[in-house]
PDB file of N, CA and C in Angstrom:
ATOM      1  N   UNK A   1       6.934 -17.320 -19.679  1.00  0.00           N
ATOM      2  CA  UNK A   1       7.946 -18.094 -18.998  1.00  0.00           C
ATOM      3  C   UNK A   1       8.303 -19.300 -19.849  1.00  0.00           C
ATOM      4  N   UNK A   2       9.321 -19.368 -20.095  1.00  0.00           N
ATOM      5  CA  UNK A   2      10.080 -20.648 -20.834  1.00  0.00           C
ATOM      6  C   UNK A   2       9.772 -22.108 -20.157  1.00  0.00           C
ATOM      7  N   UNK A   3       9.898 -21.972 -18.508  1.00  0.00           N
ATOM      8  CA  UNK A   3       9.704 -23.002 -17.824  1.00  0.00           C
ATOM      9  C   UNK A   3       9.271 -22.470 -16.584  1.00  0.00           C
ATOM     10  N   UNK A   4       8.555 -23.869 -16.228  1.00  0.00           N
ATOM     11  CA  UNK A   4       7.559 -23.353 -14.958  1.00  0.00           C
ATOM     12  C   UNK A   4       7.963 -23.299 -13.838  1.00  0.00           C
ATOM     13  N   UNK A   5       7.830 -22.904 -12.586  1.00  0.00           N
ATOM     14  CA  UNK A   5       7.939 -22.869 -11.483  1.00  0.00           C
ATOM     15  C   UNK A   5       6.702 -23.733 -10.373  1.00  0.00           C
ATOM     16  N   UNK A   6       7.854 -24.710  -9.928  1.00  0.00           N
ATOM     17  CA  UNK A   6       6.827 -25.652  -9.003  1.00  0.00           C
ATOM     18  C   UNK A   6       6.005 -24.913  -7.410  1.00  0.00           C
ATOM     19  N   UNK A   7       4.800 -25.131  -7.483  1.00  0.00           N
ATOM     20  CA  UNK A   7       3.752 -24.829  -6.278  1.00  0.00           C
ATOM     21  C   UNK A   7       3.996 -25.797  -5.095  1.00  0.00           C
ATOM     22  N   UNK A   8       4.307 -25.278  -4.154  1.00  0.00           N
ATOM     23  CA  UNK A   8       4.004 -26.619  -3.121  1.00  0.00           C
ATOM     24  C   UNK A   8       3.347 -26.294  -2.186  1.00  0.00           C
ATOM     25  N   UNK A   9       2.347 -27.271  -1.448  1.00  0.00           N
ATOM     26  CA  UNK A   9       1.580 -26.903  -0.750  1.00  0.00           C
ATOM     27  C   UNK A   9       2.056 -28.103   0.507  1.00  0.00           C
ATOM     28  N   UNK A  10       2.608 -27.942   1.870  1.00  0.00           N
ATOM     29  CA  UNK A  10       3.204 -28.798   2.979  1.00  0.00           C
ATOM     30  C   UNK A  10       4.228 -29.975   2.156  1.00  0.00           C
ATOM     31  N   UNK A  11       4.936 -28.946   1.727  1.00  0.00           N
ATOM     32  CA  UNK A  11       6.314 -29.497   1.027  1.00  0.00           C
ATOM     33  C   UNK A  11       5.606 -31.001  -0.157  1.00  0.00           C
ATOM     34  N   UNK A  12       4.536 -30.817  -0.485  1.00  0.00           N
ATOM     35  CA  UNK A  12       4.516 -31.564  -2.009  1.00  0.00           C
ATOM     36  C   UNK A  12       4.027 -30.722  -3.055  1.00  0.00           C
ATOM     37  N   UNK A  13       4.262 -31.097  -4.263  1.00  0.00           N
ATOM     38  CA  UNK A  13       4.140 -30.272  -5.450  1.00  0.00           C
ATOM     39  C   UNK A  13       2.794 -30.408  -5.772  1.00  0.00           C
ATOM     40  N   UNK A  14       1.679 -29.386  -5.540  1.00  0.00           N
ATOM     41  CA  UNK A  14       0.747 -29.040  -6.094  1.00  0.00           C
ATOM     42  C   UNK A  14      -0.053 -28.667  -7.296  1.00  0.00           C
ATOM     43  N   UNK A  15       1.090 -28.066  -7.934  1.00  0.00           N
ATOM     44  CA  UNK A  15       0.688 -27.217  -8.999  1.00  0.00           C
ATOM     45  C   UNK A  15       2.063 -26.770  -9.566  1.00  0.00           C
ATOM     46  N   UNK A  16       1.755 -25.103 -10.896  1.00  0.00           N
ATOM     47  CA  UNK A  16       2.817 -24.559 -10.721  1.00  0.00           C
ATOM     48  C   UNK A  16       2.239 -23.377 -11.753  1.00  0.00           C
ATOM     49  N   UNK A  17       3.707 -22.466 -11.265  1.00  0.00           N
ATOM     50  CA  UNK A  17       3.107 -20.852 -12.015  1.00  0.00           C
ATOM     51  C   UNK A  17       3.467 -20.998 -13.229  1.00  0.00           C
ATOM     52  N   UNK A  18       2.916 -20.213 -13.627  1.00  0.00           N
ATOM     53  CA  UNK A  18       2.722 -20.391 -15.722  1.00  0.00           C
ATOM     54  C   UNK A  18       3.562 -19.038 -16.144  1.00  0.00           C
ATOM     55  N   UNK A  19       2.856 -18.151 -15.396  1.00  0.00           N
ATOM     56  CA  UNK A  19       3.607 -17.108 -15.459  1.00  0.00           C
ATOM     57  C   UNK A  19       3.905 -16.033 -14.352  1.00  0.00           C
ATOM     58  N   UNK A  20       4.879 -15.298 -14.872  1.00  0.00           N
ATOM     59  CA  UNK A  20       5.023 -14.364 -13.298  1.00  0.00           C
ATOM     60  C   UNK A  20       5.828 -13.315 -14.022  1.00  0.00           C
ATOM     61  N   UNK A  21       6.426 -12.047 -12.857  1.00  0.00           N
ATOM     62  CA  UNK A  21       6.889 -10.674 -13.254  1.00  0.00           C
ATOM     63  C   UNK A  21       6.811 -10.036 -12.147  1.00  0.00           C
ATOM     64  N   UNK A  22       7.720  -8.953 -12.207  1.00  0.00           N
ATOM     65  CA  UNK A  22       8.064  -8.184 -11.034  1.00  0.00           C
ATOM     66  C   UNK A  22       6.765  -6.861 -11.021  1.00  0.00           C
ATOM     67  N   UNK A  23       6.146  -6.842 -10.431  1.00  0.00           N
ATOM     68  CA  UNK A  23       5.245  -5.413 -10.040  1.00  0.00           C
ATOM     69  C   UNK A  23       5.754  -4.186  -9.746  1.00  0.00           C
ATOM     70  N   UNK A  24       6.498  -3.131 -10.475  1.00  0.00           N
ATOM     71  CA  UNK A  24       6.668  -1.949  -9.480  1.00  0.00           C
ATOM     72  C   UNK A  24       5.847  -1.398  -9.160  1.00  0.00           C
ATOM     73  N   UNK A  25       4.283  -1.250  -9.104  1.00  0.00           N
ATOM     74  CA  UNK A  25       3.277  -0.699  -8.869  1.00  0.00           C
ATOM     75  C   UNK A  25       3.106  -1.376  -7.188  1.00  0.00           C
ATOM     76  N   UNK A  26       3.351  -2.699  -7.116  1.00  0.00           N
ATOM     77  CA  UNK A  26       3.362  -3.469  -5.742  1.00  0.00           C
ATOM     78  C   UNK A  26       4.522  -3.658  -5.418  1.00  0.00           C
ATOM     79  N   UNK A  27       5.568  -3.510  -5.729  1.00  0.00           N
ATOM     80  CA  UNK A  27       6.966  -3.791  -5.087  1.00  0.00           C
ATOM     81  C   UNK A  27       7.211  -5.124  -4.762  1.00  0.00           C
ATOM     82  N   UNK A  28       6.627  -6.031  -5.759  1.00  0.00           N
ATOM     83  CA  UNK A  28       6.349  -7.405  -5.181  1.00  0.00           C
ATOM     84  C   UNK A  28       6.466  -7.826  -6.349  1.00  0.00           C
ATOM     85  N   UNK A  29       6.784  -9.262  -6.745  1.00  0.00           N
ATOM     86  CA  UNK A  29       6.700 -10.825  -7.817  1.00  0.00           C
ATOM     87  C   UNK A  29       5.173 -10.845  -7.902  1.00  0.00           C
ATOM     88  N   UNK A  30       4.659 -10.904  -8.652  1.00  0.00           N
ATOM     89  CA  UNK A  30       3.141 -11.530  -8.857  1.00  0.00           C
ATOM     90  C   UNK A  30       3.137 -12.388  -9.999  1.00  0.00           C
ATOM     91  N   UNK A  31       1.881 -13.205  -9.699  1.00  0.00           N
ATOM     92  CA  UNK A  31       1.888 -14.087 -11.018  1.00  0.00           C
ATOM     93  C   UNK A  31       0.816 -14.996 -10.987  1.00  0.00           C
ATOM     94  N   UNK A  32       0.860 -16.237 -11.942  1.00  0.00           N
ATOM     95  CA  UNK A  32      -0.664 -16.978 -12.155  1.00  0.00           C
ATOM     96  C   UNK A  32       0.210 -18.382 -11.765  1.00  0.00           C
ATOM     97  N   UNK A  33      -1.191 -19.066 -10.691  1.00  0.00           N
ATOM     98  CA  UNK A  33      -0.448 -20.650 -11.156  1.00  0.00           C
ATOM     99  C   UNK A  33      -1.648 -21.742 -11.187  1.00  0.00           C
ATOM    100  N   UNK A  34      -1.166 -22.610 -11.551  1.00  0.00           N
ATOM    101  CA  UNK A  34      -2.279 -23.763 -11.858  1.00  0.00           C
ATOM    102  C   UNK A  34      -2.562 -24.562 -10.757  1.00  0.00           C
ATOM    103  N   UNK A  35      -3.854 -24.252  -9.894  1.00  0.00           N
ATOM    104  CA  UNK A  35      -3.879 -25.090  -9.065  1.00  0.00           C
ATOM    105  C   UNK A  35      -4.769 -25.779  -8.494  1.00  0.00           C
ATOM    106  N   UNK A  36      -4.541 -26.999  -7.691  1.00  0.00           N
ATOM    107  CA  UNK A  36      -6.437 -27.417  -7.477  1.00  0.00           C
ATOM    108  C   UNK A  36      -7.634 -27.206  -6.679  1.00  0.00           C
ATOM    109  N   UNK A  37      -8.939 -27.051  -7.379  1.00  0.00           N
ATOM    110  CA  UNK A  37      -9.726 -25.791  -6.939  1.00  0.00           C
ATOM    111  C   UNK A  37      -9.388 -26.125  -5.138  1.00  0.00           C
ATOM    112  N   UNK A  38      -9.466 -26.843  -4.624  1.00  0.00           N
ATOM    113  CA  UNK A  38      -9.606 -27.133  -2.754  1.00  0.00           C
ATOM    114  C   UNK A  38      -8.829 -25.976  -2.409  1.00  0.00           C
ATOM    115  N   UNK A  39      -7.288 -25.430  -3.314  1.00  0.00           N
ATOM    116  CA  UNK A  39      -5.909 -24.944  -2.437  1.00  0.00           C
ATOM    117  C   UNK A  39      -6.324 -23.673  -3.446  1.00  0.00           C
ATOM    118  N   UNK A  40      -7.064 -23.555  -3.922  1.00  0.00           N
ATOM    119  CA  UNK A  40      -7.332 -21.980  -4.769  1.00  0.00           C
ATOM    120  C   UNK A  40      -8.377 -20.810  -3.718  1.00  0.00           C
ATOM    121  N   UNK A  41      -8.426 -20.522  -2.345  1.00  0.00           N
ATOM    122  CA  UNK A  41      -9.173 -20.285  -1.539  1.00  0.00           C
ATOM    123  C   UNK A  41      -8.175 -19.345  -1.531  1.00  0.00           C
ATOM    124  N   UNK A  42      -8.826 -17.954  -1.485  1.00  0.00           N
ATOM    125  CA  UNK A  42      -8.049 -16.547  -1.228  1.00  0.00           C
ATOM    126  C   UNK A  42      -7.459 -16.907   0.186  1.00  0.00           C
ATOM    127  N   UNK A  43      -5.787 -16.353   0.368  1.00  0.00           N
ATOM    128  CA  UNK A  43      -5.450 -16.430   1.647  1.00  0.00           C
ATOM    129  C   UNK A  43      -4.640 -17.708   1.955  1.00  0.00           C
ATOM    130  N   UNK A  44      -4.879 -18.931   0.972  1.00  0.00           N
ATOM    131  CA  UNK A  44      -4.000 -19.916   1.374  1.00  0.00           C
ATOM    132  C   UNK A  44      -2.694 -19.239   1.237  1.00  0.00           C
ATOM    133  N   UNK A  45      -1.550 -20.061   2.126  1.00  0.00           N
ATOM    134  CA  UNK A  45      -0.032 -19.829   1.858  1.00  0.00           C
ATOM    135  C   UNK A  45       0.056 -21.164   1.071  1.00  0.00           C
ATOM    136  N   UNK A  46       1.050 -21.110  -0.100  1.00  0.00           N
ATOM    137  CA  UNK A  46       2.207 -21.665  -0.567  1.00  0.00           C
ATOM    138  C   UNK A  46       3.270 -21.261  -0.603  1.00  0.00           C
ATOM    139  N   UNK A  47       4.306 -21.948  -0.850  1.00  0.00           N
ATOM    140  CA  UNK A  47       5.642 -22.329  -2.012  1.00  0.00           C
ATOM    141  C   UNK A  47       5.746 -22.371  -3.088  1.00  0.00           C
ATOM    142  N   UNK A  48       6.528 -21.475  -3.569  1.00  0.00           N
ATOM    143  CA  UNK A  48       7.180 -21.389  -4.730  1.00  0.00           C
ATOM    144  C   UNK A  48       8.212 -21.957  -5.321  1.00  0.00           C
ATOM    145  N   UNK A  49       9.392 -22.459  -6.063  1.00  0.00           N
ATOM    146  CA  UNK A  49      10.344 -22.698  -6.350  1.00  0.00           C
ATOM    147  C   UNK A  49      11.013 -22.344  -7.644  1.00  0.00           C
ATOM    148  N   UNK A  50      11.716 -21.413  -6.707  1.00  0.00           N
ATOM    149  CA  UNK A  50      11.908 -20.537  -8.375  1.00  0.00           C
ATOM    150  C   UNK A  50      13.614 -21.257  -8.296  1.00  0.00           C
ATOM    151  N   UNK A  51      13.740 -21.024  -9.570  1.00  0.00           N
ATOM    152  CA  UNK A  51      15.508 -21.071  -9.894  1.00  0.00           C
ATOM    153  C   UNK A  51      16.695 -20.718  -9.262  1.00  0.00           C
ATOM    154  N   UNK A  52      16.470 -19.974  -8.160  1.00  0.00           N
ATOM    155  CA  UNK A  52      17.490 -18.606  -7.256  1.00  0.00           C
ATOM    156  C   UNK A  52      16.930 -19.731  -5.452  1.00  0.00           C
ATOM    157  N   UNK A  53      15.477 -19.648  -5.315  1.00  0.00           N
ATOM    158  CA  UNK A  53      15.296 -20.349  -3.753  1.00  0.00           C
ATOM    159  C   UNK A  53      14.046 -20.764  -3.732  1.00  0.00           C
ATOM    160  N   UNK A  54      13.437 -21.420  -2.977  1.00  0.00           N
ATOM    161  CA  UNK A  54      11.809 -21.446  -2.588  1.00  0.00           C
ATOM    162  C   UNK A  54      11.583 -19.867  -1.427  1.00  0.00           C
ATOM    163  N   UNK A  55      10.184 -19.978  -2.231  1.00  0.00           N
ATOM    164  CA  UNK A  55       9.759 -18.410  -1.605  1.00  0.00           C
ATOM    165  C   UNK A  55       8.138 -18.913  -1.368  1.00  0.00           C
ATOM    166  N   UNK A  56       7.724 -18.054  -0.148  1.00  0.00           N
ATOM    167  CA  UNK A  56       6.424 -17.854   0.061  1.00  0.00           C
ATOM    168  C   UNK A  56       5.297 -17.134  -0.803  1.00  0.00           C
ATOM    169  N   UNK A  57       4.293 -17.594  -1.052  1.00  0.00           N
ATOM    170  CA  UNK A  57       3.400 -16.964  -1.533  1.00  0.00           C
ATOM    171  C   UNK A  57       1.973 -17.015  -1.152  1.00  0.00           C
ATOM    172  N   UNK A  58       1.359 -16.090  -1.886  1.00  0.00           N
ATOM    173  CA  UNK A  58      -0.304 -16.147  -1.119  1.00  0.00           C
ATOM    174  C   UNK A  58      -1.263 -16.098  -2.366  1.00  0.00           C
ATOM    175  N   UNK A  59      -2.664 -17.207  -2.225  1.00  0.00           N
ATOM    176  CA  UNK A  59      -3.213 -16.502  -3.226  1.00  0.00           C
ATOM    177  C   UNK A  59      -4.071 -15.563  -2.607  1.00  0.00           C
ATOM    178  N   UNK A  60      -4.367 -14.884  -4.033  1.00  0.00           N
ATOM    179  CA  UNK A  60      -4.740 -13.463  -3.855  1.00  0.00           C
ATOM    180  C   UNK A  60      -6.188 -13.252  -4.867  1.00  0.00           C
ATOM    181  N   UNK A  61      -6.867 -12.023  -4.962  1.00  0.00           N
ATOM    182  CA  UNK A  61      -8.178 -11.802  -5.848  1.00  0.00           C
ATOM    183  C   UNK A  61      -7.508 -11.759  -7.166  1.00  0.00           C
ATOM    184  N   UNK A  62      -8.217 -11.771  -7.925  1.00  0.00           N
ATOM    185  CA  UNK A  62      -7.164 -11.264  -9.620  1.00  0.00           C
ATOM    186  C   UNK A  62      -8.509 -10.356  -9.818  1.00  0.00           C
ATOM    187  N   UNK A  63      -8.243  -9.805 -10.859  1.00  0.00           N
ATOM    188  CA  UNK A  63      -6.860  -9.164 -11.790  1.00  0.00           C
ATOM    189  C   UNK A  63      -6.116  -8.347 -10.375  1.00  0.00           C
ATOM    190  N   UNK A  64      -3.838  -8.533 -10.658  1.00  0.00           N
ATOM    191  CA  UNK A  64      -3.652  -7.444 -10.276  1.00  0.00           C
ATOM    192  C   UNK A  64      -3.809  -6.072  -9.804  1.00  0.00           C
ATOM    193  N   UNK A  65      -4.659  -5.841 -11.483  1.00  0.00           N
ATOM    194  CA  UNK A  65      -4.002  -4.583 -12.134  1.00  0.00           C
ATOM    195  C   UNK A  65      -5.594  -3.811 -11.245  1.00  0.00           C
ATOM    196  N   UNK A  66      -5.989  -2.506 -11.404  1.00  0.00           N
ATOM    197  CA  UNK A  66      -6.993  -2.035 -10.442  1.00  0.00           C
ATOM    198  C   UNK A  66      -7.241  -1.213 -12.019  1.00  0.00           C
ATOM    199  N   UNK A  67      -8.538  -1.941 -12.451  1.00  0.00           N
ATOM    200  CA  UNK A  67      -9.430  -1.850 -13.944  1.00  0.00           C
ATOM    201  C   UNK A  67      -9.888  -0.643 -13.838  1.00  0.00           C
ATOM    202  N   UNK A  68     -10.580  -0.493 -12.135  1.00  0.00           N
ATOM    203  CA  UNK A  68     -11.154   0.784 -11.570  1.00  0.00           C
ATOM    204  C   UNK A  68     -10.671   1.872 -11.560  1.00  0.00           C
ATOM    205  N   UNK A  69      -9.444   2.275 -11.283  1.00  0.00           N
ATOM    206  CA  UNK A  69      -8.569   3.098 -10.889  1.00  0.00           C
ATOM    207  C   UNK A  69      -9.102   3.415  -9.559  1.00  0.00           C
ATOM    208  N   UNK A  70      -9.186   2.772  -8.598  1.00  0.00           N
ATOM    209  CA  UNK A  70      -9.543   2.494  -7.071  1.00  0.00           C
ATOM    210  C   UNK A  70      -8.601   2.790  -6.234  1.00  0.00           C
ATOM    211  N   UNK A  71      -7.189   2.362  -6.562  1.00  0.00           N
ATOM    212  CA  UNK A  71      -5.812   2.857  -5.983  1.00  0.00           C
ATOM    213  C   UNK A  71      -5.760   4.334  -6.105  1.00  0.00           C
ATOM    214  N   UNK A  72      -5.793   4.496  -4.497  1.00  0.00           N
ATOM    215  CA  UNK A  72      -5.244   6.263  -4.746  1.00  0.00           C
ATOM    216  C   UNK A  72      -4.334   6.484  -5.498  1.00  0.00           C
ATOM    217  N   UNK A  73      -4.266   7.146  -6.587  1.00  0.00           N
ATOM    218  CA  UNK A  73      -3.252   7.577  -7.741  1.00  0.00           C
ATOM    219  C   UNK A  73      -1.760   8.897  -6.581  1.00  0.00           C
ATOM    220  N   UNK A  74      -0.871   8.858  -6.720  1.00  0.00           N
ATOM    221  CA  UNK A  74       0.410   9.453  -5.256  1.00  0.00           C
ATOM    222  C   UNK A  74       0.157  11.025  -6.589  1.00  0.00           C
ATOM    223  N   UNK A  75      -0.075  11.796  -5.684  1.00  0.00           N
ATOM    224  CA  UNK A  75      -0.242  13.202  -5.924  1.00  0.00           C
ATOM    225  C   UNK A  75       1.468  13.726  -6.216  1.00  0.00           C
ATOM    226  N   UNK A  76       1.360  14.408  -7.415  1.00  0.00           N
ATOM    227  CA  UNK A  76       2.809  15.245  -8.117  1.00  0.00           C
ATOM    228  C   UNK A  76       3.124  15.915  -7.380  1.00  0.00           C
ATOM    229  N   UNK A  77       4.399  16.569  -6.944  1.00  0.00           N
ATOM    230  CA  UNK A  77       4.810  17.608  -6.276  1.00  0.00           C
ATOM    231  C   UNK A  77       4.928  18.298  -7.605  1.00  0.00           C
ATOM    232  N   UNK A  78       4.570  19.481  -6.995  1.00  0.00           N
ATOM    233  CA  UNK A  78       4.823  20.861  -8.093  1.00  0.00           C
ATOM    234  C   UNK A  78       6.109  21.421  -7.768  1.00  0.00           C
ATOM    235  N   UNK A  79       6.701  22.187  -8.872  1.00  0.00           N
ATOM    236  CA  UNK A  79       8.125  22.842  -8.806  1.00  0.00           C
ATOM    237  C   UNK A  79       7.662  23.588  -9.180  1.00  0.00           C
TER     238      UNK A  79
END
């Protein structure tokens, strides 16, 4: 990301994401942000403020990505 996106936590600026990207695996924005350990508790809600609107967000476990392959993998239809 060229420039950051501000965190807010009850409308003041907390933090902010460093980086981010669209998931098609989640159909969702995901991303990393810098924040302080108290508001880094899986499950808090924030704010985002991206360039386009402020948006909701949640933190979440990391990594994304499933290292395991734990995600049911969607079975091929055969032709």
């Amino acid at each position: 990301m060229i420039e950051v996106f501000p965190v807010l936590h009850n409308d003041r600026r907390i933090g902010q994401v460093t980086s981010a990207c669209h998931s098609p695996r989640l159909d969702r924005n995901i991303g990393y942000a810098m924040l302080p350990i108290e508001l880094a508790e899986l499950g808090t809600e924030l704010e985002v403020q991206t360039p386009n609107e402020r948006t909701t967000a949640v933190v979440v476990e990391r990594p994304f990505i499933d290292p395991k392959k734990e995600t049911p993998k969607r079975e091929l239809s055969r032709r």
